[in-house]
C-alpha atoms as a PDB file:
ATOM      1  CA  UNK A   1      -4.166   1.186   7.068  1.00  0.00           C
ATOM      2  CA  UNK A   2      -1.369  -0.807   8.636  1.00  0.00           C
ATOM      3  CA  UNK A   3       1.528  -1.572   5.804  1.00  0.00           C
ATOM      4  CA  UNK A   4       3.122  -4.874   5.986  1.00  0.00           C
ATOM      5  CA  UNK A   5       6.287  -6.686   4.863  1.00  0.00           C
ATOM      6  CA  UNK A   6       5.329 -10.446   4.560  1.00  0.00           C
ATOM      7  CA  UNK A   7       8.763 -11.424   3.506  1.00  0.00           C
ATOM      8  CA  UNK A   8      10.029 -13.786   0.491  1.00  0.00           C
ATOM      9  CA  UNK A   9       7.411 -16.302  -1.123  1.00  0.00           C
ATOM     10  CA  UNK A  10       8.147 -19.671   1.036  1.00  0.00           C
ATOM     11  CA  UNK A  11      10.517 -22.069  -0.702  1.00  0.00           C
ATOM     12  CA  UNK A  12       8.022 -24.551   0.573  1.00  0.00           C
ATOM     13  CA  UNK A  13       4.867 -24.763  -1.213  1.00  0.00           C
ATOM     14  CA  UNK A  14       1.091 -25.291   0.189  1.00  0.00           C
ATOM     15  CA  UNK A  15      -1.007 -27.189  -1.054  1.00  0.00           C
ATOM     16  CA  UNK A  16      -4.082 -25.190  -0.452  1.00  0.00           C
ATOM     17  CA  UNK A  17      -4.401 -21.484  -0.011  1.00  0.00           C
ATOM     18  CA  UNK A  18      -5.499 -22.162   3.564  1.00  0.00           C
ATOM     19  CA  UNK A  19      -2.426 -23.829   4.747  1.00  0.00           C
ATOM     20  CA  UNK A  20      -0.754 -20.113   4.305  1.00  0.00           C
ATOM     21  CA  UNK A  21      -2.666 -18.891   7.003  1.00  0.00           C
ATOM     22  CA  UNK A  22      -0.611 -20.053   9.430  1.00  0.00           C
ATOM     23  CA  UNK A  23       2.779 -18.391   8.166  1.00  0.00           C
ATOM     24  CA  UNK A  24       0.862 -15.021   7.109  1.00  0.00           C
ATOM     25  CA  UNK A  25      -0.065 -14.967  10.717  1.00  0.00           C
ATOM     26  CA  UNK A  26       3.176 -15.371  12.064  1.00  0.00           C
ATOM     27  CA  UNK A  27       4.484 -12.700   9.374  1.00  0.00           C
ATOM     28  CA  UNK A  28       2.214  -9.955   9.902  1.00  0.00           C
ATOM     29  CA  UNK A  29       0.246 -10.751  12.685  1.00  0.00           C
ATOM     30  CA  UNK A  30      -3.264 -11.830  13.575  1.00  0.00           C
ATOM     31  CA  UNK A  31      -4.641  -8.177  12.483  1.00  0.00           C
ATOM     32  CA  UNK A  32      -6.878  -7.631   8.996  1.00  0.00           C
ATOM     33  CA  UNK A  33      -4.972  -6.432   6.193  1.00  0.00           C
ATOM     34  CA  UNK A  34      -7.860  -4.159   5.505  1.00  0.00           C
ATOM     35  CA  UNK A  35      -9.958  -2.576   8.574  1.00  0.00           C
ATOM     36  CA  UNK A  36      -6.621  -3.603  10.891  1.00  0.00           C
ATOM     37  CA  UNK A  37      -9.656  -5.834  13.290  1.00  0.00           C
ATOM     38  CA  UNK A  38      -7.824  -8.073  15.865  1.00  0.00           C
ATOM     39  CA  UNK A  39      -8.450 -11.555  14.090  1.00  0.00           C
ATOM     40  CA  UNK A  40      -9.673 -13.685  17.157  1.00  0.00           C
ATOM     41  CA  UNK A  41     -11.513 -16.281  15.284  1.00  0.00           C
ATOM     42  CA  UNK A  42     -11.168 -17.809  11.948  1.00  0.00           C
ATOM     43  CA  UNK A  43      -8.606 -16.000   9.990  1.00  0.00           C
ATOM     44  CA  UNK A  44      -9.450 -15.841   6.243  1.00  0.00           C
ATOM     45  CA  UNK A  45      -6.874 -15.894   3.773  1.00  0.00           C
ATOM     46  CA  UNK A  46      -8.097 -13.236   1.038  1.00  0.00           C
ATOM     47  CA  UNK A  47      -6.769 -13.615  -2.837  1.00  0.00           C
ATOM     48  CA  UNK A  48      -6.317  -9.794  -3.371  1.00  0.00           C
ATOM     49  CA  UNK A  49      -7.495 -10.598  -7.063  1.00  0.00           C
ATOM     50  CA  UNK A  50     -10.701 -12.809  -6.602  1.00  0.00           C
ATOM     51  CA  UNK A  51     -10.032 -16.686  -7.090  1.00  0.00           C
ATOM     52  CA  UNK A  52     -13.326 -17.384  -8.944  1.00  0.00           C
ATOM     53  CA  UNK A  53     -12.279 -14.390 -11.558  1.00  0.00           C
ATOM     54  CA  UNK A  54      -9.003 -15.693 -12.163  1.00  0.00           C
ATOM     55  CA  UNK A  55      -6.890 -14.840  -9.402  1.00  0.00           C
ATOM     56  CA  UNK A  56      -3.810 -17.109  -8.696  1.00  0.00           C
ATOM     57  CA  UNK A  57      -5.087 -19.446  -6.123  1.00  0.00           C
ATOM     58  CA  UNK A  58      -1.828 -20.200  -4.723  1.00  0.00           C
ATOM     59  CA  UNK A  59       0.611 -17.625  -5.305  1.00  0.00           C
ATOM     60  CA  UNK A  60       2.254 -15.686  -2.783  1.00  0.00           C
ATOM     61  CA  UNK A  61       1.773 -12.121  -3.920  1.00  0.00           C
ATOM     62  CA  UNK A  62      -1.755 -12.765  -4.314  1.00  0.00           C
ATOM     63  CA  UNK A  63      -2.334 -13.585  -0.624  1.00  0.00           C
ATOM     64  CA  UNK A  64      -3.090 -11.157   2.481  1.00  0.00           C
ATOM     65  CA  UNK A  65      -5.377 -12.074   5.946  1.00  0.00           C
ATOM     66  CA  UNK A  66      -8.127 -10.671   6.150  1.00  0.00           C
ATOM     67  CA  UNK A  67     -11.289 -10.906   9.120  1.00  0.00           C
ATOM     68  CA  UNK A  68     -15.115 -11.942   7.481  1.00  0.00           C
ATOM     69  CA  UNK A  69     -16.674  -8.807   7.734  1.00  0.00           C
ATOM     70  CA  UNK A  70     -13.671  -7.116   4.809  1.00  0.00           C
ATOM     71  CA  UNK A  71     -13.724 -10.152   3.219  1.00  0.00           C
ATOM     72  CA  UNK A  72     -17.047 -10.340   2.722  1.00  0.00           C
ATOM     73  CA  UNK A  73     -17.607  -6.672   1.429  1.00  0.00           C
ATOM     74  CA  UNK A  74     -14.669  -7.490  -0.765  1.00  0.00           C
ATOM     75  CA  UNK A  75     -16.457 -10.699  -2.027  1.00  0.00           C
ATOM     76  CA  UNK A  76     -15.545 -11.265  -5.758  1.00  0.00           C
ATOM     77  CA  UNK A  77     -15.287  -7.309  -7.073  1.00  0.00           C
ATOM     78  CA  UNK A  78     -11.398  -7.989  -8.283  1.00  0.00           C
ATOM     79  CA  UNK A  79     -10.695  -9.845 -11.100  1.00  0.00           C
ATOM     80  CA  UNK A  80      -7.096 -11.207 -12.565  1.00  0.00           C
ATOM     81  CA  UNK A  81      -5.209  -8.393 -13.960  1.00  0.00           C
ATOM     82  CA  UNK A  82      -7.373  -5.674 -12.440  1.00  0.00           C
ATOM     83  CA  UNK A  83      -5.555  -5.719  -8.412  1.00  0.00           C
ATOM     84  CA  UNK A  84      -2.872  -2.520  -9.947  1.00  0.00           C
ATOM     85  CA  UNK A  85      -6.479  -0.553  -9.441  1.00  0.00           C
ATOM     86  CA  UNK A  86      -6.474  -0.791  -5.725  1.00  0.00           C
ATOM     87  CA  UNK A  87      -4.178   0.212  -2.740  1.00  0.00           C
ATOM     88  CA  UNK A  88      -2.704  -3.074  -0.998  1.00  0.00           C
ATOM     89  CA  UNK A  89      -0.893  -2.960   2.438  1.00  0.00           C
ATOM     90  CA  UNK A  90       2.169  -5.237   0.970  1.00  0.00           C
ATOM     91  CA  UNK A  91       2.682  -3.248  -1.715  1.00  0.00           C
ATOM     92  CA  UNK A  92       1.918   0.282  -1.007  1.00  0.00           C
ATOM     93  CA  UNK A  93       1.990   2.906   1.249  1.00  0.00           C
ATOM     94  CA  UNK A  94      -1.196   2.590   2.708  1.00  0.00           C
ATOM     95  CA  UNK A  95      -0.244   4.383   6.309  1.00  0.00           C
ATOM     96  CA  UNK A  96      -0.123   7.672   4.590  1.00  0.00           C
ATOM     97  CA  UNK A  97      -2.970   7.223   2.233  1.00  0.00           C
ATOM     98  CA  UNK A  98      -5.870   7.597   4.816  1.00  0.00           C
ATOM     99  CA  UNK A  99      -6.039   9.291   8.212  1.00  0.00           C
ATOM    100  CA  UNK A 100      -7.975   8.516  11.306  1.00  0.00           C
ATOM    101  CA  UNK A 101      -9.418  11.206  12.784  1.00  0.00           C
ATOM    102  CA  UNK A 102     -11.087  10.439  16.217  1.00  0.00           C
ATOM    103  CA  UNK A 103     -10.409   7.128  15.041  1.00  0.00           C
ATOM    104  CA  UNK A 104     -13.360   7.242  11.846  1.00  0.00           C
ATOM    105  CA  UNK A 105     -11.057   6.181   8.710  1.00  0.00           C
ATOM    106  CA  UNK A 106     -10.784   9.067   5.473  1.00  0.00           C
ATOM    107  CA  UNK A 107      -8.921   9.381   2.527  1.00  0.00           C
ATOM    108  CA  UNK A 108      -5.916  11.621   3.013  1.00  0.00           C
ATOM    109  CA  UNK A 109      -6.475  14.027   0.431  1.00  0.00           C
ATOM    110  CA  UNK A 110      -3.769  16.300   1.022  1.00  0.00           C
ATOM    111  CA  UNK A 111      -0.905  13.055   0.734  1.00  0.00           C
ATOM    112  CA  UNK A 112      -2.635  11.719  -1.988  1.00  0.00           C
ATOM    113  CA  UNK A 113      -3.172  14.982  -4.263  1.00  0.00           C
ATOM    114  CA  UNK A 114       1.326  15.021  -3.569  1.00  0.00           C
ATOM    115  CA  UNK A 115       0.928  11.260  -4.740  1.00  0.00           C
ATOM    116  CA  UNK A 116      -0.854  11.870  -8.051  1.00  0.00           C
ATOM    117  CA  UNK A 117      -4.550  11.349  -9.321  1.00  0.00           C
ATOM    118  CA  UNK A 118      -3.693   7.677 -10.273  1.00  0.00           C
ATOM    119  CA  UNK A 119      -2.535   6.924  -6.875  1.00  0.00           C
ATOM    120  CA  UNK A 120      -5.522   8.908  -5.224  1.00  0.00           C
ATOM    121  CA  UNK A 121      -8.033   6.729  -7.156  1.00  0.00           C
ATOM    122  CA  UNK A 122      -6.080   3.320  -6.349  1.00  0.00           C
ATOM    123  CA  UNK A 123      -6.853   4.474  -2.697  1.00  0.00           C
ATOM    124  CA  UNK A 124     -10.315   5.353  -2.965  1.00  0.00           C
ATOM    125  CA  UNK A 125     -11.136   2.357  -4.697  1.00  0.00           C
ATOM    126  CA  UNK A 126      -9.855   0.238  -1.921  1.00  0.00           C
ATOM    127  CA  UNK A 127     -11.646   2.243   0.034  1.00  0.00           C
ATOM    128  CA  UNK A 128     -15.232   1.747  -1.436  1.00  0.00           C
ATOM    129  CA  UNK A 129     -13.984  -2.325  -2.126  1.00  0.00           C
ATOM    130  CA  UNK A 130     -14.628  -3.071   1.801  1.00  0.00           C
ATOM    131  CA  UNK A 131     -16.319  -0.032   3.009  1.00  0.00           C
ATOM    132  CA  UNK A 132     -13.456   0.981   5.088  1.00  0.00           C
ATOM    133  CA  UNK A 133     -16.002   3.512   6.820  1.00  0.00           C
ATOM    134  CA  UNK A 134     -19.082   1.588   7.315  1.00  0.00           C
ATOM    135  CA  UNK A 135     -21.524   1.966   9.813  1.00  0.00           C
ATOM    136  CA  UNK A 136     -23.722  -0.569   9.669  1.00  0.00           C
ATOM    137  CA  UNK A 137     -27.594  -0.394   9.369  1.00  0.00           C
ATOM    138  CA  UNK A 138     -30.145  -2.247  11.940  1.00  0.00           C
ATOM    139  CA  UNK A 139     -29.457  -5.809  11.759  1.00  0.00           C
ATOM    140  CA  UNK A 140     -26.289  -5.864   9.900  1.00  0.00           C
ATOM    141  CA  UNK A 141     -23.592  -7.910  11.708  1.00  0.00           C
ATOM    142  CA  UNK A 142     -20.629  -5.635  10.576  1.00  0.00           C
ATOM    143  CA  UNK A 143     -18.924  -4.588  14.025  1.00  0.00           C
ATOM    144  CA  UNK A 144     -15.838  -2.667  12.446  1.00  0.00           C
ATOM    145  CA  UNK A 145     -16.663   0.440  14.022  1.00  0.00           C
ATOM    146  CA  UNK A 146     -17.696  -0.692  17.637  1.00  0.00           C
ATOM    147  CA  UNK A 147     -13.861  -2.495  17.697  1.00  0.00           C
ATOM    148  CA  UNK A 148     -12.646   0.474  16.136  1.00  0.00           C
ATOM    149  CA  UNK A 149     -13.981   3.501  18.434  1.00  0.00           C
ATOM    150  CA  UNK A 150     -13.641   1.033  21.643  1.00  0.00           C
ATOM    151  CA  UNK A 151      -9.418   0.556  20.067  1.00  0.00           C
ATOM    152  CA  UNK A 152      -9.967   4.569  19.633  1.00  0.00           C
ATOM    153  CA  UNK A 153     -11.113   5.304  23.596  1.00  0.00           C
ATOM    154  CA  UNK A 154      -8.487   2.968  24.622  1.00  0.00           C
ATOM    155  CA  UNK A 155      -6.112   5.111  22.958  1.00  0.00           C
ATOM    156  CA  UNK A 156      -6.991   8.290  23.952  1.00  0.00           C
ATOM    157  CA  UNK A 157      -6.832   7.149  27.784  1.00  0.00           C
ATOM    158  CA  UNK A 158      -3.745   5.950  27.388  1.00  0.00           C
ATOM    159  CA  UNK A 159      -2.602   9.212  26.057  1.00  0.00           C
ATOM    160  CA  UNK A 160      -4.300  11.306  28.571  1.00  0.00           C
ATOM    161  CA  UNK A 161      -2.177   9.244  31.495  1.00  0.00           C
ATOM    162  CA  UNK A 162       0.983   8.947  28.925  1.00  0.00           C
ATOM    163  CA  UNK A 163       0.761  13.087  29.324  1.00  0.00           C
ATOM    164  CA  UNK A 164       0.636  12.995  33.361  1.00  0.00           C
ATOM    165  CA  UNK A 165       3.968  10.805  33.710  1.00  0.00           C
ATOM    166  CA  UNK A 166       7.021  12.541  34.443  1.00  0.00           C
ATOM    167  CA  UNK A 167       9.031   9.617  36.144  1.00  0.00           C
ATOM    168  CA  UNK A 168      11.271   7.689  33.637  1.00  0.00           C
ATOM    169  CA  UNK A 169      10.971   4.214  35.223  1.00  0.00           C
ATOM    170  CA  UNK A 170       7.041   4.710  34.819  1.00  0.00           C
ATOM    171  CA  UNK A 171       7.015   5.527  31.911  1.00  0.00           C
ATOM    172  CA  UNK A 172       8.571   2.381  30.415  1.00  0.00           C
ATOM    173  CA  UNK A 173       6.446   0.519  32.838  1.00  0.00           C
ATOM    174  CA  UNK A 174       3.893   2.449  31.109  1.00  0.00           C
ATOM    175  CA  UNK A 175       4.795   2.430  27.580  1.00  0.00           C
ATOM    176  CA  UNK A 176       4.825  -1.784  27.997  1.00  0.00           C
ATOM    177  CA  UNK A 177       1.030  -2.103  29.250  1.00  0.00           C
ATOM    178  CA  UNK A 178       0.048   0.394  26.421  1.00  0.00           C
ATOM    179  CA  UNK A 179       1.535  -1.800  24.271  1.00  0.00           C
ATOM    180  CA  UNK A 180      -0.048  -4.806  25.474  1.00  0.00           C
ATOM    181  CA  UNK A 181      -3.221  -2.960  24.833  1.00  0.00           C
ATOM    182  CA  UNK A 182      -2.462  -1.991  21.543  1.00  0.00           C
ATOM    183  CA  UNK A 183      -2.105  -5.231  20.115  1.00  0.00           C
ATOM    184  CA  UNK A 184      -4.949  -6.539  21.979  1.00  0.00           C
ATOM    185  CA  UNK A 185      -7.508  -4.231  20.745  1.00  0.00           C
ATOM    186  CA  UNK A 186      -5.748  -3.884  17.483  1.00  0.00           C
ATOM    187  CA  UNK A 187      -6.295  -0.815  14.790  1.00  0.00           C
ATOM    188  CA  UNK A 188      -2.635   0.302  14.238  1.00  0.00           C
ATOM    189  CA  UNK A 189      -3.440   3.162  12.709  1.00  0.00           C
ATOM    190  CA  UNK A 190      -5.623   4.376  15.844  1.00  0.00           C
ATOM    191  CA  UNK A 191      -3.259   4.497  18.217  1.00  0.00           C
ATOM    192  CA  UNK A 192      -0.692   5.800  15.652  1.00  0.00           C
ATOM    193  CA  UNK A 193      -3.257   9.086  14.903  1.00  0.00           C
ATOM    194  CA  UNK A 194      -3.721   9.489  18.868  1.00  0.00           C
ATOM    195  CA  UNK A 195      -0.322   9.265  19.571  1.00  0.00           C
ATOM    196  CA  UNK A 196       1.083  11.574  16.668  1.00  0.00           C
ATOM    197  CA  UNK A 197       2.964  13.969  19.242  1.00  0.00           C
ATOM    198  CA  UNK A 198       5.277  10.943  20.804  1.00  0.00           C
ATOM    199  CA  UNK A 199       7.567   9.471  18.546  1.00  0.00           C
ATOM    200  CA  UNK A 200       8.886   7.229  21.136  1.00  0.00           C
ATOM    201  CA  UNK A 201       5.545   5.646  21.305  1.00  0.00           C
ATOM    202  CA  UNK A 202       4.603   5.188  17.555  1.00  0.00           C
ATOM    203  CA  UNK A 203       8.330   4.255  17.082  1.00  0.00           C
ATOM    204  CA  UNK A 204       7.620   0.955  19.637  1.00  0.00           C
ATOM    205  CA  UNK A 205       4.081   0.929  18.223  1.00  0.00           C
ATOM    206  CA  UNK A 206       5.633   0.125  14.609  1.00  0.00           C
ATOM    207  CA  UNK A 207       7.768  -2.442  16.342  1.00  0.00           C
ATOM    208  CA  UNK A 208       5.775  -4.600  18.437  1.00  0.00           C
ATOM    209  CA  UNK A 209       2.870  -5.299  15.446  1.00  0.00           C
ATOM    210  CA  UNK A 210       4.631  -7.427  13.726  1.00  0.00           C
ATOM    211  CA  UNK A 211       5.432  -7.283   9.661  1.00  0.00           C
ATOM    212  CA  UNK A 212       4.794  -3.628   9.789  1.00  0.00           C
ATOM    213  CA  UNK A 213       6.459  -2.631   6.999  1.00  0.00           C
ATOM    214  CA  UNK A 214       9.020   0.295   8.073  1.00  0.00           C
ATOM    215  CA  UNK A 215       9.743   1.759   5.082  1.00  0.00           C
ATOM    216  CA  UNK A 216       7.133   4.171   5.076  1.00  0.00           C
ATOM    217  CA  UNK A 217       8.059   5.129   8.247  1.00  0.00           C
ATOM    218  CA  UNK A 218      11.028   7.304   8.101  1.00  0.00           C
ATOM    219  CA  UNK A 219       9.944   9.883   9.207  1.00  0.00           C
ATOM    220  CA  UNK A 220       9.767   8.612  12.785  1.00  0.00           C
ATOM    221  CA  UNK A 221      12.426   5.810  13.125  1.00  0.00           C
ATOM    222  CA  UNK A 222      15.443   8.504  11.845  1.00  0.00           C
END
């Protein structure tokens, strides 16, 4: 799960929680905060601690983007005062916290037992709070997965080609459509798992999606 930095609460003020949309977007980038689901249509904003149980409407710190089908399994679970029981991806390390193995999200039980049993329950709990792993029953519109496996194959084709170029000058060429594809299919964390061996990818991965917060990447960037 993607971390992000969304930057200082805007001097200016909104009016409505919708009107942050728009800057949230252009902070972070058109990606869920949750599942990580290119946001094509209809961004939602999502109060991290549920608006009808108390959560600040407005307030900065309260606000993430999130696509329908998280927001929906979210619905109104959190209440005021009870968001320090969950994992959020502008305030935690959420990259580390769950793996992506063949692109199907887990918990990452050997960070989080490092991390602490308070920790590894703040990330399971986010977990279960939009069914990170769903796969949906017959007639259920959740199409997570699909995005996420077709984000997954995309990956792993790039990577199988990314192995067969020697030539410098291709492989910047390269390294610029993958990318391109990256951000269009979305799922950070994907293409971060299948590209684990190259640093020079996951270091312009981490880049290009914008608000990724680096701190939790040091690792690769030093």
């Amino acid at each position: 799960m993607r971390p992000v930095n969304k930057g200082k609460e805007p001097e200016e003020k909104y009016g409505k929680y919708q009107d942050a949309e728009i800057l949230l977007e252009k902070r972070i980038g058109a990606y869920c905060s949750f599942c990580e689901l290119p946001i094509v249509h209809i961004p939602e904003v999502e109060h991290k601690e549920a608006k009808a149980l108390g959560g600040d409407l407005l307030a900065w710190k309260n606000l993430l983007l999130s696509c329908k089908y998280c927001n929906t399994r979210k619905g109104k679970q959190v209440a005021a005062g009870c968001g320090k029981l969950y994992l959020w991806a502008d305030e935690d390390d959420t990259f580390h916290a769950y793996t992506y193995e063949k692109g199907i999200p887990k918990l990452n039980k050997e960070f989080l037992r490092r991390k602490g049993d308070a920790f590894e329950q703040r990330a399971a709990n986010l977990f279960q709070l939009v069914k990170l792993d769903n796969f949906p029953k017959p007639k259920e519109k959740d199409r997570r997965w699909i995005k996420r496996l077709e984000a997954y194959n995309s990956a792993e084709e790039s990577l199988g080609d990314w192995k067969k170029i020697q030539d410098k000058a291709d492989k910047e060429l390269f390294l610029n459509q993958t990318l391109r594809l990256a951000k269009a299919t979305g799922f950070f964390s994907v293409w971060m798992e299948v590209f684990k061996d190259f640093k020079e990818v996951q270091k312009r991965l981490i880049a290009e999606f914008e608000g990724t917060n680096t701190a939790y990447f040091s690792d690769i960037l030093n």
